[in-house]
N, C-alpha and C. Protein backbone atom coordinates (compact mmCIF):
# COMPACT_ATOMS: atom_id res chain seq x y z
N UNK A 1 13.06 -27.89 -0.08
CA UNK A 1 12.55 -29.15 0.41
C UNK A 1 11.13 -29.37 -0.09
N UNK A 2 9.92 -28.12 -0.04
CA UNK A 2 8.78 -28.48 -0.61
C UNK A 2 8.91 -28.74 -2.04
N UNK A 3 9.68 -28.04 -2.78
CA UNK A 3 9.78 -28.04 -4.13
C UNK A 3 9.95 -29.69 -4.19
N UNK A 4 11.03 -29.97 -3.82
CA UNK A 4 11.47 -31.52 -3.62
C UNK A 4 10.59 -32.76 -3.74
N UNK A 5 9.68 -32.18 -2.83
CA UNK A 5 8.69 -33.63 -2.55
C UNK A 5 7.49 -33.15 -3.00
N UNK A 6 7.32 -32.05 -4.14
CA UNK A 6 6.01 -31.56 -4.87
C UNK A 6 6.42 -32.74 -6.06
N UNK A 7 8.02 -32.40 -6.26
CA UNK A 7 9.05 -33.06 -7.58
C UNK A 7 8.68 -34.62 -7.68
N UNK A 8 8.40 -35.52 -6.12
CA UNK A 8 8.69 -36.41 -6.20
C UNK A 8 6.86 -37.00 -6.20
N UNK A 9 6.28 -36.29 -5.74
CA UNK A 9 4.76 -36.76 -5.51
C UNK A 9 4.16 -36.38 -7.21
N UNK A 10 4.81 -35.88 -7.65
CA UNK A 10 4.42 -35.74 -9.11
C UNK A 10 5.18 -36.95 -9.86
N UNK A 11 6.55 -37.37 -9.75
CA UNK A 11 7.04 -38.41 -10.53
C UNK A 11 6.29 -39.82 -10.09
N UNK A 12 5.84 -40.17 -8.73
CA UNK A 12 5.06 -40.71 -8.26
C UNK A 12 3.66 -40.90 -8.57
N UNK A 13 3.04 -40.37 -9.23
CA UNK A 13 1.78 -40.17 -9.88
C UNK A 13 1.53 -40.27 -11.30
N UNK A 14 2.90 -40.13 -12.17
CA UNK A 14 3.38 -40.10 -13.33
C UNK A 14 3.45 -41.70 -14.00
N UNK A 15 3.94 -42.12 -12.52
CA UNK A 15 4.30 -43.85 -12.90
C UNK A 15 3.34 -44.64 -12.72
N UNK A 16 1.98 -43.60 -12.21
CA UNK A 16 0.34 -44.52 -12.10
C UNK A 16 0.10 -44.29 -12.94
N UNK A 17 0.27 -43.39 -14.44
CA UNK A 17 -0.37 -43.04 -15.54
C UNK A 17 -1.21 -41.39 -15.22
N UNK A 18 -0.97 -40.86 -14.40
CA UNK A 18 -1.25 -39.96 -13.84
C UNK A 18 -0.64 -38.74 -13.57
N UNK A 19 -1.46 -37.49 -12.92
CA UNK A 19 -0.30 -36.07 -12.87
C UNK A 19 -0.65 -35.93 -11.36
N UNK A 20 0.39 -34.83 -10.59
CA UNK A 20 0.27 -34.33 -9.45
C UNK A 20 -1.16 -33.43 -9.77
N UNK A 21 -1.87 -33.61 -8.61
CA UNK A 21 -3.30 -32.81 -8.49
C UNK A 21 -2.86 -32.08 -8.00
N UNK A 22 -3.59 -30.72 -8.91
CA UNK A 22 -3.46 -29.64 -7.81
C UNK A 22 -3.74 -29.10 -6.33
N UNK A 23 -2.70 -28.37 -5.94
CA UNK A 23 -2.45 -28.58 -4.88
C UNK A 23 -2.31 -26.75 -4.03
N UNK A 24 -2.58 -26.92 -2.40
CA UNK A 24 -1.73 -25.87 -2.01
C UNK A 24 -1.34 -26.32 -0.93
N UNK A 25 -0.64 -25.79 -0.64
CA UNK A 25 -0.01 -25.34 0.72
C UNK A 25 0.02 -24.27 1.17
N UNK A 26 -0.50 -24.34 2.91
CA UNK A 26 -0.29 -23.13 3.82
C UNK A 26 0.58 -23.00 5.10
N UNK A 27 1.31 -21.86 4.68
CA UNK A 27 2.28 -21.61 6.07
C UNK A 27 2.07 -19.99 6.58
N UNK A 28 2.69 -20.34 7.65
CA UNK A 28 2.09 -18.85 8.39
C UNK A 28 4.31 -18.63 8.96
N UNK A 29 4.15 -18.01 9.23
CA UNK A 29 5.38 -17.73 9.80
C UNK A 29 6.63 -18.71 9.24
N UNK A 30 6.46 -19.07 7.83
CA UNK A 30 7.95 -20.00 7.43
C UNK A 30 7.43 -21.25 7.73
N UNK A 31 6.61 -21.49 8.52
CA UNK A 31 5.80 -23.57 8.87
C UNK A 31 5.13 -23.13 7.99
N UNK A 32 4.84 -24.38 7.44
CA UNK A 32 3.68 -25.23 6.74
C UNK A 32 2.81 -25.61 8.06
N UNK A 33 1.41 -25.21 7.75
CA UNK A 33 0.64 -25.42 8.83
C UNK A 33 -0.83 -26.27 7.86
N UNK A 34 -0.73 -26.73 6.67
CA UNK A 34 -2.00 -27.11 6.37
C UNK A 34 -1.74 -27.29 4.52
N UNK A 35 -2.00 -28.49 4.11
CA UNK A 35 -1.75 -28.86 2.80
C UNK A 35 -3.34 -29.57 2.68
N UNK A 36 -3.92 -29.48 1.02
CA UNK A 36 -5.25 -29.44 0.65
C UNK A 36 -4.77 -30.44 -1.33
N UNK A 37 -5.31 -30.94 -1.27
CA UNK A 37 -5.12 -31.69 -2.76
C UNK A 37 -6.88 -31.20 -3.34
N UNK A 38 -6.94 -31.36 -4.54
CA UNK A 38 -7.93 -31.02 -5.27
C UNK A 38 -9.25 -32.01 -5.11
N UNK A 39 -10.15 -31.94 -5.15
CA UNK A 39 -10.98 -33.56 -4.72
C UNK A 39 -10.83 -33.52 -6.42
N UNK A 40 -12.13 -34.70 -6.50
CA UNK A 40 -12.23 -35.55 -7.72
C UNK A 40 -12.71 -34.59 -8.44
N UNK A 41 -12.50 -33.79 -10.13
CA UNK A 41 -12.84 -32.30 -10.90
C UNK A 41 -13.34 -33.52 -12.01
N UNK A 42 -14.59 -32.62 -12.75
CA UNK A 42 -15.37 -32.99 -13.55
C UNK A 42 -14.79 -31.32 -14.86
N UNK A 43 -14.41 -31.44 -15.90
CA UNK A 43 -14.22 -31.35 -16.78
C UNK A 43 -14.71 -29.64 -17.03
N UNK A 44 -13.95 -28.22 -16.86
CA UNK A 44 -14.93 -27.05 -17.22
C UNK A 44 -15.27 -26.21 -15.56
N UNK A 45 -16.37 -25.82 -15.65
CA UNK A 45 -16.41 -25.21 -14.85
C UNK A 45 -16.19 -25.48 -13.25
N UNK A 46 -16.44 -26.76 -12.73
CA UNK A 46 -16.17 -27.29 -11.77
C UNK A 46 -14.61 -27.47 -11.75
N UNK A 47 -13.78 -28.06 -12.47
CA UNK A 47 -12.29 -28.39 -12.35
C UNK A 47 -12.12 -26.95 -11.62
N UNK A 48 -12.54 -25.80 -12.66
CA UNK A 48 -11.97 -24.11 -11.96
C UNK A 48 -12.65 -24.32 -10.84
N UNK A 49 -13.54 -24.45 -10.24
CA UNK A 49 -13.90 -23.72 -8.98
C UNK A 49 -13.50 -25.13 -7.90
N UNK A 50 -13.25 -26.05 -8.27
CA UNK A 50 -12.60 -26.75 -7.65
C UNK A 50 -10.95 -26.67 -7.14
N UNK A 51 -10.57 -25.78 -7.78
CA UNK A 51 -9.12 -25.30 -7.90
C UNK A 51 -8.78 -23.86 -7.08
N UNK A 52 -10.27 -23.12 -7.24
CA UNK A 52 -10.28 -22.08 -6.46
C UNK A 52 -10.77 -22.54 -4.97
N UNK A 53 -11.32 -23.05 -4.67
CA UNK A 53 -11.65 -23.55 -3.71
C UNK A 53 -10.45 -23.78 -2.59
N UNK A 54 -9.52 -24.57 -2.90
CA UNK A 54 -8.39 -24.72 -2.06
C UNK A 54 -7.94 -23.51 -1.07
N UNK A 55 -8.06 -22.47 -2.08
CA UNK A 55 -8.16 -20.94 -0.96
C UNK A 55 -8.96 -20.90 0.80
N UNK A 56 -10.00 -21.77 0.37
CA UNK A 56 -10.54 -21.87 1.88
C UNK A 56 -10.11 -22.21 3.04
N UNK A 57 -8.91 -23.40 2.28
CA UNK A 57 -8.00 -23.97 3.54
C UNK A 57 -6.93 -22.71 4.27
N UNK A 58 -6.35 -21.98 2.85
CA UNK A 58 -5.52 -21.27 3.50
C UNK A 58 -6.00 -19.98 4.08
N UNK A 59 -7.47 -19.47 3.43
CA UNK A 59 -7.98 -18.66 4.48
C UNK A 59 -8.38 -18.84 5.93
N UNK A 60 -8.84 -20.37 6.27
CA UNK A 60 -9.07 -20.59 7.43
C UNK A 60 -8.06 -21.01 8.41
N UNK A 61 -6.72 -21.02 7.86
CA UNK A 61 -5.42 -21.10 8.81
C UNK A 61 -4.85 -19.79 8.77
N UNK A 62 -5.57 -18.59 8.06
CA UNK A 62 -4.41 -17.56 8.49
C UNK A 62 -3.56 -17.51 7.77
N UNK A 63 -3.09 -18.12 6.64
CA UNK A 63 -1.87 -18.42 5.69
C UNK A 63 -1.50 -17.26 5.25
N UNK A 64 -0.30 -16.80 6.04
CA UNK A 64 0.36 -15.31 5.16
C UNK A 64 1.33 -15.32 3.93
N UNK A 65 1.28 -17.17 4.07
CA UNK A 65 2.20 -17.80 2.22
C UNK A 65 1.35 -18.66 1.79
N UNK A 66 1.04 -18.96 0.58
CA UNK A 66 0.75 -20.28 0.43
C UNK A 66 1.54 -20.99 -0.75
N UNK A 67 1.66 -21.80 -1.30
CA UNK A 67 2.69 -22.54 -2.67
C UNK A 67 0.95 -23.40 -3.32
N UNK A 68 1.01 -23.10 -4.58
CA UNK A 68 -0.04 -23.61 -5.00
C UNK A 68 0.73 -24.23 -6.41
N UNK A 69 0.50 -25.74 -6.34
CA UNK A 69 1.37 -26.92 -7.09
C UNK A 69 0.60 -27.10 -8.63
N UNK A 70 0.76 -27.32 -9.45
CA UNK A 70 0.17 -28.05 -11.04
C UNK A 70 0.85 -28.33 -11.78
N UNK A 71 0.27 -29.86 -12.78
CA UNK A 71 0.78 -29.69 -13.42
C UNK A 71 -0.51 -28.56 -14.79
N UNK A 72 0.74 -28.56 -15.79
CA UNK A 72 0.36 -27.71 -16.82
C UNK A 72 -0.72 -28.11 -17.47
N UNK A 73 -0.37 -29.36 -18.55
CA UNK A 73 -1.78 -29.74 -19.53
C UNK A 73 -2.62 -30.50 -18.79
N UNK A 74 -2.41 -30.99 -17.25
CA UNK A 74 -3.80 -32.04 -16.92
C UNK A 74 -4.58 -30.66 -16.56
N UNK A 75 -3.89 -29.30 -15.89
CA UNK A 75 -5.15 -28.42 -14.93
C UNK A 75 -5.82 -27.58 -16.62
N UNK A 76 -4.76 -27.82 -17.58
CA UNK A 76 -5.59 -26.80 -18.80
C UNK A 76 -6.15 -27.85 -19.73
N UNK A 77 -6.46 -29.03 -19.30
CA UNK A 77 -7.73 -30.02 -19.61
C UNK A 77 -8.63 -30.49 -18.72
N UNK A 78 -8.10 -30.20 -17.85
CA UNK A 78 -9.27 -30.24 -16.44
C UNK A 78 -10.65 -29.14 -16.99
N UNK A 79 -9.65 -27.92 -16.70
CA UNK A 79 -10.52 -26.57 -17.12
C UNK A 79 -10.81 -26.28 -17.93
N UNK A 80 -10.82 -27.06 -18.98
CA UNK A 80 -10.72 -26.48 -20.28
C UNK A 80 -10.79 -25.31 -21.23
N UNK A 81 -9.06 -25.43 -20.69
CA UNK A 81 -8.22 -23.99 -21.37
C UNK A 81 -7.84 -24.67 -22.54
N UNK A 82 -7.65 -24.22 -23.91
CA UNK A 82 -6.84 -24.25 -24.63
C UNK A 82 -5.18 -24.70 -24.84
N UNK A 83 -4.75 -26.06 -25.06
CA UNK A 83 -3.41 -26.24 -24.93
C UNK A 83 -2.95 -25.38 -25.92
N UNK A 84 -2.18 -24.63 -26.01
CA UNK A 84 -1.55 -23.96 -27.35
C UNK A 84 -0.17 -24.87 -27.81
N UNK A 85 0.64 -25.39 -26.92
CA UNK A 85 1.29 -26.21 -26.75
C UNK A 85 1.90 -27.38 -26.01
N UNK A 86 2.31 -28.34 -25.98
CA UNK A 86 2.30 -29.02 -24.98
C UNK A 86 3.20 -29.17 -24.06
N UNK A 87 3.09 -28.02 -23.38
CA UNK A 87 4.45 -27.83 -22.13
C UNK A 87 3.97 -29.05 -21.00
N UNK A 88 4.79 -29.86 -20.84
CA UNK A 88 4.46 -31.05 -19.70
C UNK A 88 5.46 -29.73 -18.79
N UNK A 89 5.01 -29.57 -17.77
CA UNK A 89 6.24 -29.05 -16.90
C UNK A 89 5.14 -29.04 -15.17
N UNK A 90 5.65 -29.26 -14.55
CA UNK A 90 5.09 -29.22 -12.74
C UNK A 90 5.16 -27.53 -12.62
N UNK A 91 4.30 -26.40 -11.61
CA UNK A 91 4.17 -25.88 -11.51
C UNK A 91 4.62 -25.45 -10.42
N UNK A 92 4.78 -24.20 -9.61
CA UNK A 92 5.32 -24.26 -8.08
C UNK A 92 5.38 -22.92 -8.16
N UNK A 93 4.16 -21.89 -7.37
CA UNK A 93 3.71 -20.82 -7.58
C UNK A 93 4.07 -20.60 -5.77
N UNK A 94 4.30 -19.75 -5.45
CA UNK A 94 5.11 -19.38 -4.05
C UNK A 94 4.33 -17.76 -4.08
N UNK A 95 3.29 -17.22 -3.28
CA UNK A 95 2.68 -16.17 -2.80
C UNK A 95 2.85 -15.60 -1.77
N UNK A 96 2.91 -14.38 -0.83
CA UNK A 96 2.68 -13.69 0.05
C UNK A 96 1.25 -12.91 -0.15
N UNK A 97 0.89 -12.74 1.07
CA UNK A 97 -0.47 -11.67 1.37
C UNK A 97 0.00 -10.25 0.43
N UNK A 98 1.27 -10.15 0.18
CA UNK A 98 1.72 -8.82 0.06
C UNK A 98 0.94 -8.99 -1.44
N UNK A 99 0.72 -9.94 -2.25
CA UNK A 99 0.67 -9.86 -3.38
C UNK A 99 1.76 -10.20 -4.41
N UNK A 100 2.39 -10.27 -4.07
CA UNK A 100 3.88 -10.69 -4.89
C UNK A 100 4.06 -12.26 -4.38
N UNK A 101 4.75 -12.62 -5.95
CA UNK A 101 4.55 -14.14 -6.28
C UNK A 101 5.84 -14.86 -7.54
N UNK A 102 6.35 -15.93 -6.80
CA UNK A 102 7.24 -16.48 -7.55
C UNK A 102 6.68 -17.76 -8.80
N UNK A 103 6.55 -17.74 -9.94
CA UNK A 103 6.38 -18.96 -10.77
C UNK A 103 7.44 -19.68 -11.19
N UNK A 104 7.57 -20.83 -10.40
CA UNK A 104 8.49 -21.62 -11.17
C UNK A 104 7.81 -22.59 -12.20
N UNK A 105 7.99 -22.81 -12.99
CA UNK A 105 7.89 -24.03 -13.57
C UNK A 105 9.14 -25.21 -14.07
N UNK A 106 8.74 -26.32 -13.83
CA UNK A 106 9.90 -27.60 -13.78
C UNK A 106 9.69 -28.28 -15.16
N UNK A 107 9.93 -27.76 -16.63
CA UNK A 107 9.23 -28.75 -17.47
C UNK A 107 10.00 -30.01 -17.44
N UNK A 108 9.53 -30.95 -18.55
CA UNK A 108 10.12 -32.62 -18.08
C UNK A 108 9.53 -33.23 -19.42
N UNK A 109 10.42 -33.98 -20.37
CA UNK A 109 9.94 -34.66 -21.10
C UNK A 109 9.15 -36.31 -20.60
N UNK A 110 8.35 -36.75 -20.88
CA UNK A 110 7.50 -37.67 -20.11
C UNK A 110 7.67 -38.74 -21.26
N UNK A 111 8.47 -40.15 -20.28
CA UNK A 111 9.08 -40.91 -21.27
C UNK A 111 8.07 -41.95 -20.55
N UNK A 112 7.60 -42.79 -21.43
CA UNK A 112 6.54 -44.70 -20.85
C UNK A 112 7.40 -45.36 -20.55
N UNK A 113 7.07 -45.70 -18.93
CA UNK A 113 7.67 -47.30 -18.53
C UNK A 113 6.92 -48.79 -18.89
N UNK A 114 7.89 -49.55 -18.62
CA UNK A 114 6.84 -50.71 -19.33
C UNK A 114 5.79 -51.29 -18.85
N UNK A 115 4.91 -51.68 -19.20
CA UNK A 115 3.97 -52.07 -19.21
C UNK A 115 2.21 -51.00 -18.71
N UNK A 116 1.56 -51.53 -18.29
CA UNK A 116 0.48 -51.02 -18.00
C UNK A 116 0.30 -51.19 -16.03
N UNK A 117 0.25 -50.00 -15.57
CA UNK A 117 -0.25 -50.25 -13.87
C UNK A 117 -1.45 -51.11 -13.68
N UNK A 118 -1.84 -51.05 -12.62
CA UNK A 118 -2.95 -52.41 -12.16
C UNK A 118 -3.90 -51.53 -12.32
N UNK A 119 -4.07 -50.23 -12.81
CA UNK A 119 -5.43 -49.18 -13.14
C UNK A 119 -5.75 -49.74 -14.85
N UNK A 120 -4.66 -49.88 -15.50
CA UNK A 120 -5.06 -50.30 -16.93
C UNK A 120 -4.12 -48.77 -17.33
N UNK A 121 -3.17 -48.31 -16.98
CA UNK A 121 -3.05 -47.10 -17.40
C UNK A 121 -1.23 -47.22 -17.64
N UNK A 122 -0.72 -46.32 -18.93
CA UNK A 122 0.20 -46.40 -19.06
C UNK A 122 1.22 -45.36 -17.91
N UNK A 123 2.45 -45.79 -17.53
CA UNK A 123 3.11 -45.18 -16.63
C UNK A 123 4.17 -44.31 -17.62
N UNK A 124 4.87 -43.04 -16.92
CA UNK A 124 6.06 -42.50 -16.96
C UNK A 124 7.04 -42.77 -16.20
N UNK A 125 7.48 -42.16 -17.34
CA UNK A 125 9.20 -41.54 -16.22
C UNK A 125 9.23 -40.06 -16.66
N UNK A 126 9.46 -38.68 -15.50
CA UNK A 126 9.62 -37.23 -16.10
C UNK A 126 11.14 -37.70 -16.23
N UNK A 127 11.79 -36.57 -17.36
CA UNK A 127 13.28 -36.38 -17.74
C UNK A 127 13.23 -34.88 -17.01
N UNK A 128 13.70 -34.42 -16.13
CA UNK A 128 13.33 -32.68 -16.09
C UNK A 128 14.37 -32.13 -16.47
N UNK A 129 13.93 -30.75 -16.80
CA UNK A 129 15.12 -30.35 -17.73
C UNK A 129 15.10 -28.50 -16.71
N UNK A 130 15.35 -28.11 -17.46
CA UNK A 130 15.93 -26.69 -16.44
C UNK A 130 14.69 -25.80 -16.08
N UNK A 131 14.81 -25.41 -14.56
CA UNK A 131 13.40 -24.69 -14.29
C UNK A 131 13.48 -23.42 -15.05
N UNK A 132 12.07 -22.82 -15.21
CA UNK A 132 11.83 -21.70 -15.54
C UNK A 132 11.60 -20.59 -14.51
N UNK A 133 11.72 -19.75 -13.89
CA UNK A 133 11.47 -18.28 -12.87
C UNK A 133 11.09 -17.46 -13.14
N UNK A 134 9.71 -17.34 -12.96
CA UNK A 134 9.23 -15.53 -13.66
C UNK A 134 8.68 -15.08 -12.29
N UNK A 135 8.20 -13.76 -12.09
CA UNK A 135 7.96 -13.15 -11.10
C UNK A 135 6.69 -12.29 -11.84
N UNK A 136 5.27 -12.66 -10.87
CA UNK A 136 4.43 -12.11 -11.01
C UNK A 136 3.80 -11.61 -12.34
N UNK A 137 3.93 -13.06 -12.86
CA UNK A 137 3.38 -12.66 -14.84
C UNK A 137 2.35 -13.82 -14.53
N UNK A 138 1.32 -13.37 -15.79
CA UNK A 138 0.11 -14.12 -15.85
C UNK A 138 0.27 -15.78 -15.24
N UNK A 139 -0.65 -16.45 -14.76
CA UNK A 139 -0.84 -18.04 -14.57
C UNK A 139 -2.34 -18.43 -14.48
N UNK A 140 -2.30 -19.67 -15.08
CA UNK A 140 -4.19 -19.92 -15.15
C UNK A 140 -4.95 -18.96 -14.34
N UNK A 141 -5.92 -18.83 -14.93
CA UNK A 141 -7.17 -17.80 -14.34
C UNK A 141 -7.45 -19.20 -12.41
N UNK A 142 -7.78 -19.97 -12.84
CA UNK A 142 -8.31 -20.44 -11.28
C UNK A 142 -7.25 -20.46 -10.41
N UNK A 143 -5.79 -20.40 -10.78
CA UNK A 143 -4.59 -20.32 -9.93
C UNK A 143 -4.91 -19.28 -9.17
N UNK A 144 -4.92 -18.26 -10.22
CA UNK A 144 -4.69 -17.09 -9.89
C UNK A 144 -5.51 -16.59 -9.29
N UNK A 145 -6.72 -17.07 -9.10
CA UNK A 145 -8.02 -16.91 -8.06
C UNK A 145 -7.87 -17.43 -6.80
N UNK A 146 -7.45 -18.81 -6.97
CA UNK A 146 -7.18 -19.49 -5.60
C UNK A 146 -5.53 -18.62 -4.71
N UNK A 147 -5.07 -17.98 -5.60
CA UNK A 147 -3.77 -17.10 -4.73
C UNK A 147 -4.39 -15.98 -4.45
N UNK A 148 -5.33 -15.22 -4.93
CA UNK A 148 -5.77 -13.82 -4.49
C UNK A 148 -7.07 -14.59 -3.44
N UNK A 149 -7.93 -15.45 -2.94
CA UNK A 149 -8.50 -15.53 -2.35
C UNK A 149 -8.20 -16.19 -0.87
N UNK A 150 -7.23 -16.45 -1.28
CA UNK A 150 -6.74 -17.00 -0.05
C UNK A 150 -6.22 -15.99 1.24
N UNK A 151 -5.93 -14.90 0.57
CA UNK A 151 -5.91 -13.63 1.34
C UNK A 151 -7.11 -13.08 1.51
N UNK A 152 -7.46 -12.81 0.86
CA UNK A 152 -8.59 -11.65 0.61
C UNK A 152 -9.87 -12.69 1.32
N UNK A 153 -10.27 -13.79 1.11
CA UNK A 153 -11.51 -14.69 2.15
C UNK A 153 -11.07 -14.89 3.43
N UNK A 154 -10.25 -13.70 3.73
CA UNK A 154 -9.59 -14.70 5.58
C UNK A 154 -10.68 -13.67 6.82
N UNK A 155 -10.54 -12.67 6.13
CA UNK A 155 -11.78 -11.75 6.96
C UNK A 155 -13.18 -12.67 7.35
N UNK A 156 -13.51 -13.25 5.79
CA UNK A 156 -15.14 -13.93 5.83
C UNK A 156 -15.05 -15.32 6.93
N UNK A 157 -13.90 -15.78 7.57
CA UNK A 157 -14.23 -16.89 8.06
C UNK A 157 -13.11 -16.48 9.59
N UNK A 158 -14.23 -16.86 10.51
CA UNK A 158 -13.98 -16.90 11.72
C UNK A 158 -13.02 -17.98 12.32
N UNK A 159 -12.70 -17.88 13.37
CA UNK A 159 -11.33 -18.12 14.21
C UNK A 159 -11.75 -19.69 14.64
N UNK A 160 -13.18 -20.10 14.71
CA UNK A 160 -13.22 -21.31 14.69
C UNK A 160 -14.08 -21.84 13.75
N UNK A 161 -14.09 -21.45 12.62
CA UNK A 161 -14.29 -22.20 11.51
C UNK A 161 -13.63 -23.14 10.73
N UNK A 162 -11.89 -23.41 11.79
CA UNK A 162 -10.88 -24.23 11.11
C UNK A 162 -11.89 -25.49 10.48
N UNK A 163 -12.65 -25.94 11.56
CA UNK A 163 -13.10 -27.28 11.94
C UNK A 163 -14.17 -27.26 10.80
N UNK A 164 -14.57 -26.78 10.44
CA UNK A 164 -15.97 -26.26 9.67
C UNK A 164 -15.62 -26.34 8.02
N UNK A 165 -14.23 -25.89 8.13
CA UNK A 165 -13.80 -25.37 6.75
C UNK A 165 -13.35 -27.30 6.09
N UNK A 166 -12.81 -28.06 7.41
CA UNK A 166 -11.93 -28.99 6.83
C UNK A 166 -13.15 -30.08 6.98
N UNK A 167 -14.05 -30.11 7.81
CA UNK A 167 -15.27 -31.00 7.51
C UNK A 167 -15.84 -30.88 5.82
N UNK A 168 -15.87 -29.22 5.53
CA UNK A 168 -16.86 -29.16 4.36
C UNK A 168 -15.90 -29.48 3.22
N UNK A 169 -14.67 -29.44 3.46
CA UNK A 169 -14.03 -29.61 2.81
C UNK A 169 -13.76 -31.19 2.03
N UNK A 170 -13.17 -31.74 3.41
CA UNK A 170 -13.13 -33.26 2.83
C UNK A 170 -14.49 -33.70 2.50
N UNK A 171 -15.71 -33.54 3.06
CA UNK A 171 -16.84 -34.38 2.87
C UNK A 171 -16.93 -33.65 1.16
N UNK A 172 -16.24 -32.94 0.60
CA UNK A 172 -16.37 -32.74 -0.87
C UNK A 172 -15.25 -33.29 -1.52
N UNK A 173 -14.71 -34.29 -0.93
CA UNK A 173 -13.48 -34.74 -1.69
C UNK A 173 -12.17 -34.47 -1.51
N UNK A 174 -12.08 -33.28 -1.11
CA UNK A 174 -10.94 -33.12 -1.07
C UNK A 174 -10.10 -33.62 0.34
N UNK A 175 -8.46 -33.93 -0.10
CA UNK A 175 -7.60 -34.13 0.65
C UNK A 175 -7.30 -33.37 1.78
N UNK A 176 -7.52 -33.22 3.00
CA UNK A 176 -6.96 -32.05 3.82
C UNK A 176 -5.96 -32.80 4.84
N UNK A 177 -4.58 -32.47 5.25
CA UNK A 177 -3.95 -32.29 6.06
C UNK A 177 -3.66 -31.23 6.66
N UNK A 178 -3.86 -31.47 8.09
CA UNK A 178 -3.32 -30.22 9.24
C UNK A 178 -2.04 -30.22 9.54
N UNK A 179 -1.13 -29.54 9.43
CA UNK A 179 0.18 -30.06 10.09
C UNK A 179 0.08 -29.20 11.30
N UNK A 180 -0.30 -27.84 11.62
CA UNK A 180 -0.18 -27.17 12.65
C UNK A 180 -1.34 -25.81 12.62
N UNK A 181 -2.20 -26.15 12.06
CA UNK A 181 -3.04 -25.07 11.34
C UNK A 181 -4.21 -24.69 12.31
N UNK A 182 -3.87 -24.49 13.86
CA UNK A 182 -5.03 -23.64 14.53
C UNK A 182 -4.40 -22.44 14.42
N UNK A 183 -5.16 -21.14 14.04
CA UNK A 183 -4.47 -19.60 13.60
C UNK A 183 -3.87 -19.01 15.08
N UNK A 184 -3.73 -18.10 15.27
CA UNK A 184 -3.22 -17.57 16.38
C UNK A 184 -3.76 -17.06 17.22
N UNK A 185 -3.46 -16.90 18.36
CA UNK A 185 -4.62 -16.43 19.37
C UNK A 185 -4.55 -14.78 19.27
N UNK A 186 -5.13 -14.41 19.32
CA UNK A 186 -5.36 -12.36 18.86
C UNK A 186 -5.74 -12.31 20.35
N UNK A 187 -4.19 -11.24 19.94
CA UNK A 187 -3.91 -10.23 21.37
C UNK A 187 -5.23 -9.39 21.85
N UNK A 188 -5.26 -9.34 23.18
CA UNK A 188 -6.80 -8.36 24.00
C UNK A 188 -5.82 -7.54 24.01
């Protein structure tokens, strides 16, 4: 179902002339308790630490999963990584605290609809074609920061810093939704 509507908020963004922003999601026990979109990334070093950043949300809910969304060539021109080729494909990276991690990728040939959106920008249509599944092999360096920190920063932030984390958060742009994200009450 998340895969689903990562699928559809990306074809949706495609037809503004646009890609799905990266993204995570946090769940604690199988819920989704807290989803975070990327704010507005300036080109290089900021796009990365803007990407790592998202970790904060899921450290400050406790997130013992998180799914962290991209697409391919907008986050490796955001950051400027090197395209070696031009894989258009949606991303859908699925983590545990344990460290172990699913990569899917959805590639999609990206066909123009007609005309121009009311941005001035040309639209798509994705064609998707068969996912890819690897398990725990390389993915962008800031992915792969924002999945190891999201565990590893949950110590540095206290039990009511939810409020703290999603103030500093949006007032930097970024998107935050709570769906259920106060952490748990710790047993005396």
């Amino acid at each position: 179902m998340l895969t689903e509507s990562l699928a559809q908020a990306h074809t949706t963004a495609l037809a503004q002339g646009m890609a799905h922003q990266p993204s995570l999601t946090a769940l604690r026990a199988g819920r989704v308790v807290a989803v975070a979109h990327t704010r507005p990334l300036y080109t290089g070093a900021d796009a990365q630490k803007g990407i790592e950043d998202l970790s904060l949300l899921a450290a400050a809910v406790t997130a013992d999963c998180v799914v962290l969304s991209w697409e391919t060539c907008d986050a490796k021109i955001a950051c400027d990584i090197p395209i070696d080729a031009p894989n258009q494909a949606l991303n859908v990276l699925i983590a545990g605290e344990d460290g172990h991690y699913i990569h899917v990728e959805f590639p999609y040939t990206a066909h123009p609809i007609g005309g121009r959106t009311r941005t001035g920008l040309q639209g798509f249509r994705p064609q998707w074609h068969t996912p890819i599944q690897s398990t725990n092999t390389p993915v962008l360096g800031p992915i792969q920061r924002a999945m190891e920190q999201s565990f590893a920063q949950r110590a540095a932030v206290s039990s009511s810093g939810l409020e703290a984390t999603v103030i500093w958060m949006q007032g930097h742009g970024y998107t935050v939704n709570l769906i259920n994200g106060r952490p748990p009450a710790k047993a005396e």
